[in-house]
Protein backbone atom coordinates (compact mmCIF):
# COMPACT_ATOMS: atom_id res chain seq x y z
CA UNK A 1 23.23 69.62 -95.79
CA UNK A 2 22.16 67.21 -99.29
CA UNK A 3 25.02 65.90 -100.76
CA UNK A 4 24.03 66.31 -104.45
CA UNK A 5 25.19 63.58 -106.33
CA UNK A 6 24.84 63.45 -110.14
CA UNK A 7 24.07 60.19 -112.27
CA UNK A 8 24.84 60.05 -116.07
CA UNK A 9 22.73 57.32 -117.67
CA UNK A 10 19.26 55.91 -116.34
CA UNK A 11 19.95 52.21 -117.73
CA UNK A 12 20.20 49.42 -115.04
CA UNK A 13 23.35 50.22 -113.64
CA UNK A 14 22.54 53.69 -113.10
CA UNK A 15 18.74 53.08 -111.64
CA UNK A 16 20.46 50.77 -108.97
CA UNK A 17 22.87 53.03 -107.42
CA UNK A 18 20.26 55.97 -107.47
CA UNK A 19 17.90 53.60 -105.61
CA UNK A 20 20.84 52.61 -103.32
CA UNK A 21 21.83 55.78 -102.82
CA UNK A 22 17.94 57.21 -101.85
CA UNK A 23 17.69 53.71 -99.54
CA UNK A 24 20.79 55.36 -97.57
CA UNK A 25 18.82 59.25 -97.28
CA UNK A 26 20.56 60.79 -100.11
CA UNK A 27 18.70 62.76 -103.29
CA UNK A 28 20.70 62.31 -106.77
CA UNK A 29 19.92 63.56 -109.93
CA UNK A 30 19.97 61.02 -113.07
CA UNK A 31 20.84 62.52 -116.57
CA UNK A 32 19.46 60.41 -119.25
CA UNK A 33 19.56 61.55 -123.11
CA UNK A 34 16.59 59.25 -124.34
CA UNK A 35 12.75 59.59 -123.64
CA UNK A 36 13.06 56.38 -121.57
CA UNK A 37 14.84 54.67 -118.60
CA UNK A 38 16.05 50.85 -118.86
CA UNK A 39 18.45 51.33 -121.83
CA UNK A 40 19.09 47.88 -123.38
CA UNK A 41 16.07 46.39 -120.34
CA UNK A 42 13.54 48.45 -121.45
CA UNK A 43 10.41 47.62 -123.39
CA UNK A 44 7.11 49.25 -124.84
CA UNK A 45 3.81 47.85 -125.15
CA UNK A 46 2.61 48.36 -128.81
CA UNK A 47 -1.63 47.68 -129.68
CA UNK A 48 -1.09 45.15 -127.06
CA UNK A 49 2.23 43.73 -127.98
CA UNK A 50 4.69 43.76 -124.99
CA UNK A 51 7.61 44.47 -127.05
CA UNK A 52 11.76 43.80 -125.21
CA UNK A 53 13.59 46.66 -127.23
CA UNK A 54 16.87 44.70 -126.51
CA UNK A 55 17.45 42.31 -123.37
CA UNK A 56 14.78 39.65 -122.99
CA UNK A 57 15.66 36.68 -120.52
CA UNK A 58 17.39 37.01 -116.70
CA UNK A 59 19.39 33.72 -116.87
CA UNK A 60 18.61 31.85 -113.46
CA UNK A 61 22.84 32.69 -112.91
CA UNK A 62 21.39 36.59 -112.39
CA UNK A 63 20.67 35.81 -109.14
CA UNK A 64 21.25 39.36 -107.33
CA UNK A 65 19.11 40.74 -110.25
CA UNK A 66 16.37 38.14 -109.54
CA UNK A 67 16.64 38.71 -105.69
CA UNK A 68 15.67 42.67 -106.68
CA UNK A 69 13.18 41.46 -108.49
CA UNK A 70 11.38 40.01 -105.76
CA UNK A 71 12.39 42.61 -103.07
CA UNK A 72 10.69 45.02 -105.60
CA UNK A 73 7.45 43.10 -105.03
CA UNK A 74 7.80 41.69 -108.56
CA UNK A 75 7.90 37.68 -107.63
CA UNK A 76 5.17 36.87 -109.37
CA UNK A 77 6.56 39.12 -112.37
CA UNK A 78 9.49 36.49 -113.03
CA UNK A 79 8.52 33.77 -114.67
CA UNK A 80 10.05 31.13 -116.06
CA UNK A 81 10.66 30.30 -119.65
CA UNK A 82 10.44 27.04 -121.51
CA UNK A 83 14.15 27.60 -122.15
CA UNK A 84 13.60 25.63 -125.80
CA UNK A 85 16.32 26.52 -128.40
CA UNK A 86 17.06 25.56 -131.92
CA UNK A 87 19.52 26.43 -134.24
CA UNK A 88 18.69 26.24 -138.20
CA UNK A 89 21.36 25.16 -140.54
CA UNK A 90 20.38 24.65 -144.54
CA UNK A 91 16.43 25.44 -143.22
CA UNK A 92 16.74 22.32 -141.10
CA UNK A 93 15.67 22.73 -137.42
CA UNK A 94 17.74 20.99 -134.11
CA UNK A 95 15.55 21.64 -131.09
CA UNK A 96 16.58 21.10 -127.54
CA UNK A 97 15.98 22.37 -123.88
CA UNK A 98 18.41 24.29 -122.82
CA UNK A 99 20.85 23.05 -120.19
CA UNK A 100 19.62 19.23 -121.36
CA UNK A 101 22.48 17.17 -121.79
CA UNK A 102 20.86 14.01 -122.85
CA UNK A 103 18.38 15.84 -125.66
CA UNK A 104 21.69 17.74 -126.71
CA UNK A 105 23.93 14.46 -126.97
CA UNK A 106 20.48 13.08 -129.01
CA UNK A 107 20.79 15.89 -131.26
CA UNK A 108 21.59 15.36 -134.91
CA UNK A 109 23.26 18.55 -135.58
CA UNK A 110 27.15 17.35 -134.14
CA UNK A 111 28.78 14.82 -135.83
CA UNK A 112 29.86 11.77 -133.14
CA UNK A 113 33.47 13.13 -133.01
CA UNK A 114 32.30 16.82 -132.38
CA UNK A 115 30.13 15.67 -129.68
CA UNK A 116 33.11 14.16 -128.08
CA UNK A 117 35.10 17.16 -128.24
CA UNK A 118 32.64 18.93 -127.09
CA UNK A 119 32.97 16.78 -123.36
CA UNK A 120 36.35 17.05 -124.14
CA UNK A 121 36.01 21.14 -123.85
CA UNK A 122 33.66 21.20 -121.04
CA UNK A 123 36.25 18.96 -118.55
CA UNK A 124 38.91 21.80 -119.53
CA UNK A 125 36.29 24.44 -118.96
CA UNK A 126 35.81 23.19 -115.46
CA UNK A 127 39.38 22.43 -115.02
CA UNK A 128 40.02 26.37 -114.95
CA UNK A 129 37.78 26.99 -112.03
CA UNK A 130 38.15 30.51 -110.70
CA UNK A 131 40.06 31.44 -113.81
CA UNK A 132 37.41 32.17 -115.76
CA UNK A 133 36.00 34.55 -113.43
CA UNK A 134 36.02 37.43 -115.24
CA UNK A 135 35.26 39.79 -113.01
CA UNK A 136 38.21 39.02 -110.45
CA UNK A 137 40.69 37.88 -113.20
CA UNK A 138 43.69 35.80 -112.28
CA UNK A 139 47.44 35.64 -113.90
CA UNK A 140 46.21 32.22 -115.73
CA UNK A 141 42.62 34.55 -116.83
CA UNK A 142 44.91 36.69 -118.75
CA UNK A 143 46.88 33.71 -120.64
CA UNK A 144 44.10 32.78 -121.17
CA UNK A 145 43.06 35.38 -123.51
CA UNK A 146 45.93 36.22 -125.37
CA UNK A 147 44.70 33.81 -128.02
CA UNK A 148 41.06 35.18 -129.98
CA UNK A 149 38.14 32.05 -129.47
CA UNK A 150 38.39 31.18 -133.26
CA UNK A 151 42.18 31.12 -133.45
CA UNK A 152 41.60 28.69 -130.89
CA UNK A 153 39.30 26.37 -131.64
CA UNK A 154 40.21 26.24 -135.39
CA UNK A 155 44.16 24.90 -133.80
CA UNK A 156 42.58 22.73 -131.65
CA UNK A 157 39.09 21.31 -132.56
CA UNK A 158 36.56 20.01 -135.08
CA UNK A 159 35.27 22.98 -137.44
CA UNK A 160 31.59 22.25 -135.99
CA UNK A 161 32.49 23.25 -132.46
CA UNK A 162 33.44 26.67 -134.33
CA UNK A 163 30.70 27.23 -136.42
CA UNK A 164 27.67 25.35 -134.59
CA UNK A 165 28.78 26.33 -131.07
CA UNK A 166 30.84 29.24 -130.76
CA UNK A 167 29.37 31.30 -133.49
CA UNK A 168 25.97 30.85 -131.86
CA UNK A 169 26.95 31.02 -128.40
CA UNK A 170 28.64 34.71 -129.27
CA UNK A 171 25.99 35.80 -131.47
CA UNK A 172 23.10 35.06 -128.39
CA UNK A 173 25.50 36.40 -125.33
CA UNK A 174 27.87 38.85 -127.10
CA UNK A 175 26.19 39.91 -130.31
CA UNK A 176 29.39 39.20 -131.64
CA UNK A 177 31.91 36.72 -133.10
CA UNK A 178 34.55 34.50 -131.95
CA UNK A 179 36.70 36.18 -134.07
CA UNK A 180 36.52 39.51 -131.94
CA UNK A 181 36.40 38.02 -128.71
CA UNK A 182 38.93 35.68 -126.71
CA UNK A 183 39.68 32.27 -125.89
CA UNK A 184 38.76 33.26 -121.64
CA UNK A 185 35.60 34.73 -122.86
CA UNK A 186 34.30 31.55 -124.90
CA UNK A 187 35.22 29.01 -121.94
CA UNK A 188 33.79 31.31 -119.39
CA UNK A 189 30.14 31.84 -120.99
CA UNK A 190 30.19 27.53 -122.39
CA UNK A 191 31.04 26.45 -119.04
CA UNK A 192 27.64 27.51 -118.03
CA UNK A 193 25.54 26.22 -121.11
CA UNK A 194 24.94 22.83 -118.95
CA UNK A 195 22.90 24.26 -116.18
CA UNK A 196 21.36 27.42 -117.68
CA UNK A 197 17.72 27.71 -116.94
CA UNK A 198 15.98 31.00 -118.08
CA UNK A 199 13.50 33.36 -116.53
CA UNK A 200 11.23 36.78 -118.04
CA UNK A 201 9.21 39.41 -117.13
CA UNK A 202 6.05 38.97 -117.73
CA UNK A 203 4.90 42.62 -118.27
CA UNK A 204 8.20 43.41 -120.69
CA UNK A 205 11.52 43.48 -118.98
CA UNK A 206 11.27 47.48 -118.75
CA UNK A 207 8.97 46.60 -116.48
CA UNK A 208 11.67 46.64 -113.38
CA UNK A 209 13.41 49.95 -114.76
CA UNK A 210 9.83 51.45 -115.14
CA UNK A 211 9.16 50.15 -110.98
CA UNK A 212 12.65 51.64 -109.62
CA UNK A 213 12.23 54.97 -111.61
CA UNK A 214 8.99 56.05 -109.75
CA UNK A 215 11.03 57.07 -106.81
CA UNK A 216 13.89 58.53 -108.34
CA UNK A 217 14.20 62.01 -109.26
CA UNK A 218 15.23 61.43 -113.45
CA UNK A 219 15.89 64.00 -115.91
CA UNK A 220 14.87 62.46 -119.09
CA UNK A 221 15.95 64.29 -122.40
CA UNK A 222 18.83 65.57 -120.92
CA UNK A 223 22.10 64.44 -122.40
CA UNK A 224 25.21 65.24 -120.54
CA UNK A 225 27.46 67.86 -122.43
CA UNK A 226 30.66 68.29 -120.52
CA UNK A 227 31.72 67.93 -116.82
CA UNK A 228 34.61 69.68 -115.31
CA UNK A 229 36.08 70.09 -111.96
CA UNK A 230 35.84 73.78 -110.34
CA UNK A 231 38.31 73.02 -108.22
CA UNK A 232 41.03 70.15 -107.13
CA UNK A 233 38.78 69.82 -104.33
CA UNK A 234 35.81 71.14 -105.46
CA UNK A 235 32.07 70.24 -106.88
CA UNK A 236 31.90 69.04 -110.40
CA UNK A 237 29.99 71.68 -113.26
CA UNK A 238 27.60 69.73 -115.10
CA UNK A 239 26.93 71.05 -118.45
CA UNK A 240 23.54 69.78 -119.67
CA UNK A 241 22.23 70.00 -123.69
CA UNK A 242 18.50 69.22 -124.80
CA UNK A 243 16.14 71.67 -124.87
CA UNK A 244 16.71 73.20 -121.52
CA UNK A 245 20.13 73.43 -121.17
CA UNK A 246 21.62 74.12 -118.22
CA UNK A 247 24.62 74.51 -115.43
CA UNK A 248 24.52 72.67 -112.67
CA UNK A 249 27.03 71.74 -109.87
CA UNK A 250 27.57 68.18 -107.81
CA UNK A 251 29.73 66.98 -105.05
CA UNK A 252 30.29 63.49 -106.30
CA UNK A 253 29.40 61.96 -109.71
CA UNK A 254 28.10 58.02 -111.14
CA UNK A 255 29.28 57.55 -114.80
CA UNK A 256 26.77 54.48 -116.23
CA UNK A 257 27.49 55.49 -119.43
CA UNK A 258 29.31 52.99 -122.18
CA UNK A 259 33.12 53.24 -121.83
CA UNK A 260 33.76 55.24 -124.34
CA UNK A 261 31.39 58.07 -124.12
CA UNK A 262 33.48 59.06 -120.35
CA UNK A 263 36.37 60.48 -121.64
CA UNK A 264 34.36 62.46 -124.48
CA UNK A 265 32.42 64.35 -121.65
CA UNK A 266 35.13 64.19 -118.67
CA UNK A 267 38.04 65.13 -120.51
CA UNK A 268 40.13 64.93 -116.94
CA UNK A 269 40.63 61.56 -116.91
CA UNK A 270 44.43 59.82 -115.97
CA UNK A 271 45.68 59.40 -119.30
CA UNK A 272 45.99 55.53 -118.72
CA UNK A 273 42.39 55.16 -117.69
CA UNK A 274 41.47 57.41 -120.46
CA UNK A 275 43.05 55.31 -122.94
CA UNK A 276 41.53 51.65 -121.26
CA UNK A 277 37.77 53.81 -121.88
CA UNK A 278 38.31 54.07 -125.60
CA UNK A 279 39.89 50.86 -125.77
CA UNK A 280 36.81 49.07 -124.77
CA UNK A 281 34.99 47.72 -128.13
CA UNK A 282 31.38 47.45 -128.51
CA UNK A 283 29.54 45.79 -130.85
CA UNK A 284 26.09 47.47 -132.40
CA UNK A 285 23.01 45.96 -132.10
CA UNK A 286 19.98 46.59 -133.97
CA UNK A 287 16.72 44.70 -132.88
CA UNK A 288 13.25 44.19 -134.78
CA UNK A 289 10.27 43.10 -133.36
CA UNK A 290 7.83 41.48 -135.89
CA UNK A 291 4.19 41.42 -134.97
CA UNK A 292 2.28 39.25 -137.36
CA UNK A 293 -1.51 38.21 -137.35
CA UNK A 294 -0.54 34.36 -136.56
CA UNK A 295 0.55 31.87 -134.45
CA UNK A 296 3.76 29.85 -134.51
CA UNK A 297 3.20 27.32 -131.92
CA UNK A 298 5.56 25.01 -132.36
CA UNK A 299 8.71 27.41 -132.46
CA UNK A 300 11.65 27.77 -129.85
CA UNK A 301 11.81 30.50 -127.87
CA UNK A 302 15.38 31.00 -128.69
CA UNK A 303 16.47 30.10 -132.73
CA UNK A 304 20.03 30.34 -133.67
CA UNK A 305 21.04 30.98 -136.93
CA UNK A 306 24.55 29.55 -138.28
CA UNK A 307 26.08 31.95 -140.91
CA UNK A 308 27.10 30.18 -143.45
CA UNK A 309 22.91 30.15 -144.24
CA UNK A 310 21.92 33.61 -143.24
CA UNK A 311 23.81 36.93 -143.16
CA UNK A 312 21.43 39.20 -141.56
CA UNK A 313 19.50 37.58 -138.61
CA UNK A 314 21.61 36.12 -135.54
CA UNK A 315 18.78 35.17 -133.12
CA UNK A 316 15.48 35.09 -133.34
CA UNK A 317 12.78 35.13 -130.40
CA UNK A 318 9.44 34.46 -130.32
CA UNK A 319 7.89 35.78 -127.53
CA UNK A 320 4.67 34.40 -126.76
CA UNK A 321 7.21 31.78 -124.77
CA UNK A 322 7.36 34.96 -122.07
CA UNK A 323 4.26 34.83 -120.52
CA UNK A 324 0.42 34.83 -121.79
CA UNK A 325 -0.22 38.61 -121.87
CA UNK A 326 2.52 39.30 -124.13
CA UNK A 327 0.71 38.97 -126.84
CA UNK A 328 -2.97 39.60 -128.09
CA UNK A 329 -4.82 35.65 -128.67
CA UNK A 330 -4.40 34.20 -132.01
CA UNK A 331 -1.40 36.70 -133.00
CA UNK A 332 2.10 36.24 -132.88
CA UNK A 333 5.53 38.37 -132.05
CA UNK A 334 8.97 37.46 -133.07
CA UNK A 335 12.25 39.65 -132.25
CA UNK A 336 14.85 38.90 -134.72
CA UNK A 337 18.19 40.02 -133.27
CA UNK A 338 20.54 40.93 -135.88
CA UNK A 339 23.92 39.69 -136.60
CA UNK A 340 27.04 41.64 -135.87
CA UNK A 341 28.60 42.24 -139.50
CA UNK A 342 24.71 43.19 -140.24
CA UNK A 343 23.90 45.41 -137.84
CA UNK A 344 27.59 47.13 -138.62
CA UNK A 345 26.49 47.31 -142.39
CA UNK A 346 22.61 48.23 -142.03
CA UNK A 347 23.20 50.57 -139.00
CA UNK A 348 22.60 53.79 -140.91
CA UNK A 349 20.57 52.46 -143.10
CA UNK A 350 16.63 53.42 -143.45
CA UNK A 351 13.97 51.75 -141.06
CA UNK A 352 12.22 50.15 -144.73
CA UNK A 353 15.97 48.74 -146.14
CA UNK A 354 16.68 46.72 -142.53
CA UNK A 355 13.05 45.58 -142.30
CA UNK A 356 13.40 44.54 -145.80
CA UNK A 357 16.71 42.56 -145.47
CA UNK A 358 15.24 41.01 -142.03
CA UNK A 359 11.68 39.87 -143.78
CA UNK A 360 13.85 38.10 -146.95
CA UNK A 361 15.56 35.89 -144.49
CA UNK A 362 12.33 35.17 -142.66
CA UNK A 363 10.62 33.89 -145.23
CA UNK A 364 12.85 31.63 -145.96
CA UNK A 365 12.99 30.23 -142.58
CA UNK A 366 9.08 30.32 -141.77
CA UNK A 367 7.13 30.92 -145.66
CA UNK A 368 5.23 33.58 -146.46
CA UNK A 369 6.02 35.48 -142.48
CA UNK A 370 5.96 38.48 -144.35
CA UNK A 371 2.25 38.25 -145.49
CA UNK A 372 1.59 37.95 -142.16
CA UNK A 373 2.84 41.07 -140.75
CA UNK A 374 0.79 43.54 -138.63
CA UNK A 375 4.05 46.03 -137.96
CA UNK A 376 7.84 45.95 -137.67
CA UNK A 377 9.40 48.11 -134.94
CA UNK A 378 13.34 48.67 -134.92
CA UNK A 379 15.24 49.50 -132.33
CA UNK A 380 19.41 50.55 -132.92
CA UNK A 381 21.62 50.22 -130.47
CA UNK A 382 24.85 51.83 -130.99
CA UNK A 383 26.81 50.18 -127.46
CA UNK A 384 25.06 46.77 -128.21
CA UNK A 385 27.47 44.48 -126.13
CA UNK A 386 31.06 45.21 -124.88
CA UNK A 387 33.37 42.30 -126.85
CA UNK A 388 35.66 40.89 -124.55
CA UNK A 389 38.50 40.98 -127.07
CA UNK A 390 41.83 39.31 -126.40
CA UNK A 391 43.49 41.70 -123.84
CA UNK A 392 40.76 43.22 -122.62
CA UNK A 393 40.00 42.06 -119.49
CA UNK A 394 43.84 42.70 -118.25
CA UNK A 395 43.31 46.16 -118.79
CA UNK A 396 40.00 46.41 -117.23
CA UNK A 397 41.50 45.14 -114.26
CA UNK A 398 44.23 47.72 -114.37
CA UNK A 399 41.79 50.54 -115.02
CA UNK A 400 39.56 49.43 -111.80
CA UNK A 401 42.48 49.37 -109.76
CA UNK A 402 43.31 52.52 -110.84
CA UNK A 403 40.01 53.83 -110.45
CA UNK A 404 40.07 52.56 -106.78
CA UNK A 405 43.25 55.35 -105.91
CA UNK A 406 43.38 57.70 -108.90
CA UNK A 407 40.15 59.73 -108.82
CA UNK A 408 37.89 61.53 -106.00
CA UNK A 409 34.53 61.85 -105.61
CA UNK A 410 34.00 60.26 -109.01
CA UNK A 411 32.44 56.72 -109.51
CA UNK A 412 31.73 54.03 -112.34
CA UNK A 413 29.15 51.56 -112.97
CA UNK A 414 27.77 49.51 -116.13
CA UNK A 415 29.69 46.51 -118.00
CA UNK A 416 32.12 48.75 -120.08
CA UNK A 417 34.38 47.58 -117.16
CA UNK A 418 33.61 43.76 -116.93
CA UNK A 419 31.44 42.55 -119.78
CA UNK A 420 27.59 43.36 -121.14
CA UNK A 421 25.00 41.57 -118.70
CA UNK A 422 22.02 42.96 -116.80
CA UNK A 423 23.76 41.78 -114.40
CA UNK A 424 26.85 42.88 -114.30
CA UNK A 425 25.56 46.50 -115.11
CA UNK A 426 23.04 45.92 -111.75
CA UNK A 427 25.96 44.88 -109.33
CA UNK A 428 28.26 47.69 -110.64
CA UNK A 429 25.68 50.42 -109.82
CA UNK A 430 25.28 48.65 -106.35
CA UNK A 431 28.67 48.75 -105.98
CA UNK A 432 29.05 52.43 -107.21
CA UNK A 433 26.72 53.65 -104.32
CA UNK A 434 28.10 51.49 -101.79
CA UNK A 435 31.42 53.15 -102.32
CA UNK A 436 29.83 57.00 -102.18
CA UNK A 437 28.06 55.63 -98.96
CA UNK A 438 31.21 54.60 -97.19
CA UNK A 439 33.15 57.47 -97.96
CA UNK A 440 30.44 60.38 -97.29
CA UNK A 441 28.33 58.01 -95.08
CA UNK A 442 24.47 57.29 -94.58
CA UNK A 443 22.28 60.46 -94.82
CA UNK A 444 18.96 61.10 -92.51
CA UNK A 445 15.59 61.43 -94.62
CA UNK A 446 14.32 64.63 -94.88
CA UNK A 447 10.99 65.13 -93.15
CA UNK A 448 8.43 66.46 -95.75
């Protein structure tokens, strides 16, 4: 007999346990609501424009994701990046490699005493060791982030490291602020800046979604109403919307959803593990790509914007750093990655307002970008990044404990439980169908 087992989301968490799941003979079902698979790693080539819609680099520390990669026959897919960053302030640009410690020492953008704090931060960073392992938290990991990042580095350090380093370094990882995220989370992502070398796909990073989905037996347009249990014991009734809605039942069921939307559709949940779901804050996103009909050859692949000089545009990328066939010869494509006060305040607005506000604040960074362009494309993203606010991550850990004793038959996967990554989201869905695999064991493939 087929164990039916249902999966609710087709983004990269969800893709990996349905493919681990069909490596081990069984047949599950993914619900996705949108017209794609990939979520935030999906991408769309546009009048030959490879376009990211949202994630655009695997960071050389993704190395399960990059091992995928190349067990999906995609080796030659992952290249490597430049990894060149700037950051503007007052329309000046500070350019250096990333993960260079002599160019970023060199740079002129930190004063002489910020530069020593910043050493100064680093040795405590790597002082904490396992601490700052946010996925297996320790009793220090949760003093850690009682305090919120700003609160302190404002007590404690020069206002640069604050506003040049943190502000960035949140903006690019968390699409957030230090001011909604905690002291753990800053130390955890800067004690990594040193050695961070970045890699792409070269055919869009929806590439890899697009590979694993060809297999898999996905339902797209097909947003997940409501799921109850028949019985204590019994299958779960999917209710499906879209324009075939429908009934259908499961033994077991993958949420790789954002945290929030479970309890809205599984209204069952343990009221403590209901309440940790909703608790979990995520900032929006909302991403524009910007094809123009030039060149800009002497740009950074990643630019950092401070915000005391722009209050719309976080990050911008230009992507002809990704690979050569990303974009047509003798054009140009930058993806300018909104701020998170920005995206909050534009998110309902009209398509023409954002692309306005974004092309205003372009200009003044590269003159006259705007006569340039060929299209805009924008992309919203209302679960942008989960922000590791201060307390978060102790009850995380509580809720996947819980999880682990409280609920049969029922499984999670996707960063609303750790923090937003590819790949964190890729190792969660692993981990989702290794624990349906060990509890209802390997399945024989059907002869067809």
């Amino acid at each position: 007999m087929n164990t039916r087992i249902a999966i609710i989301g087709a983004g990269i968490a969800g893709l990996a346990a349905a493919y681990r799941l069909t490596e081990a003979g069984y047949q599950p079902v993914i619900f996705e609501k949108e017209v794609f698979v990939g979520g935030r790693m999906s991408s769309k080539n546009l009048d030959g424009f490879i376009v990211d819609k949202a994630a655009y680099t695997i960071p050389a520390t993704h190395k399960n994701l990059r091992r995928f990669c190349k067990e999906m026959g995609m080796k030659r897919s992952l290249v490597p990046t430049p990894g060149t960053y700037s950051t503007f302030s007052a329309g000046k640009e500070y350019k250096i490699n990333i993960g260079s410690s002599t160019q970023f020492f060199k740079s002129e953008l930190f004063s002489a005493k910020s530069k020593r704090e910043i050493i100064k931060l680093f040795l405590y960073a790597r002082s904490l060791g396992k601490s700052l392992n946010l996925a297996k938290p320790r009793k220090k990991s949760f003093k850690l982030e009682e305090q919120s990042a700003a609160e302190y580095l404002s007590n404690n350090y020069d206002k640069q490291i604050l506003e040049y380093l943190a502000y960035p370094l949140f903006c690019e990882m968390y699409l957030g602020t230090p001011e909604n995220n905690s002291k753990l989370a800053f130390l955890a992502a800067f004690k990594t800046l040193h050695r961070l070398k970045i890699f792409t796909l070269e055919q869009g990073m929806g590439s890899l979604p697009e590979r694993m989905a060809r297999t898999l037996d996905i339902r797209l347009q097909t947003p997940v109403i409501e799921i109850n249990r028949t019985a204590p014991q019994g299958p779960f009734e999917i209710q499906t919307g879209g324009e075939n809605p429908e009934k259908h039942l499961f033994e077991a069921v993958v949420f790789a959803v954002p945290s929030p939307i479970v309890p809205k559709i599984y209204t069952d949940l343990p009221e403590a593990l209901k309440e940790c779901f909703l608790a979990t804050s995520y900032a929006p996103s909302i991403v524009i790509s910007l094809a123009v009909d030039r060149q800009y050859p002497d740009t950074s692949l990643i630019n950092s914007l401070l915000r005391k000089d722009c209050r719309v545009l976080g990050n911008i990328i230009f992507d002809r750093h990704k690979g050569p066939h990303r974009v047509p010869e003798g054009k140009g494509l930058a993806t300018a990655i909104l701020c998170e006060q920005a995206s909050r305040n534009l998110f309902h607005e009209p398509d023409d307002v954002v692309i306005s506000e974004v092309l205003k604040e372009m200009d003044f960074l590269f003159p006259g970008f705007s006569g340039r362009l060929i299209f805009p494309k924008v992309y919203r993203w209302k679960y942008g990044a989960v922000q590791p606010r201060a307390g978060l991550i102790y009850k995380q850990d509580l809720a996947r404990k819980a999880l682990k004793d409280e609920l049969d038959d029922l499984y999670f996967a996707g960063d609303g439980l750790y923090w937003s990554g590819l790949e964190i989201s890729f190792n969660t869905g692993i981990e989702a169908a290794k624990q349906v695999i060990k509890k209802m064991g390997k399945r024989k493939r059907s002869k067809s």
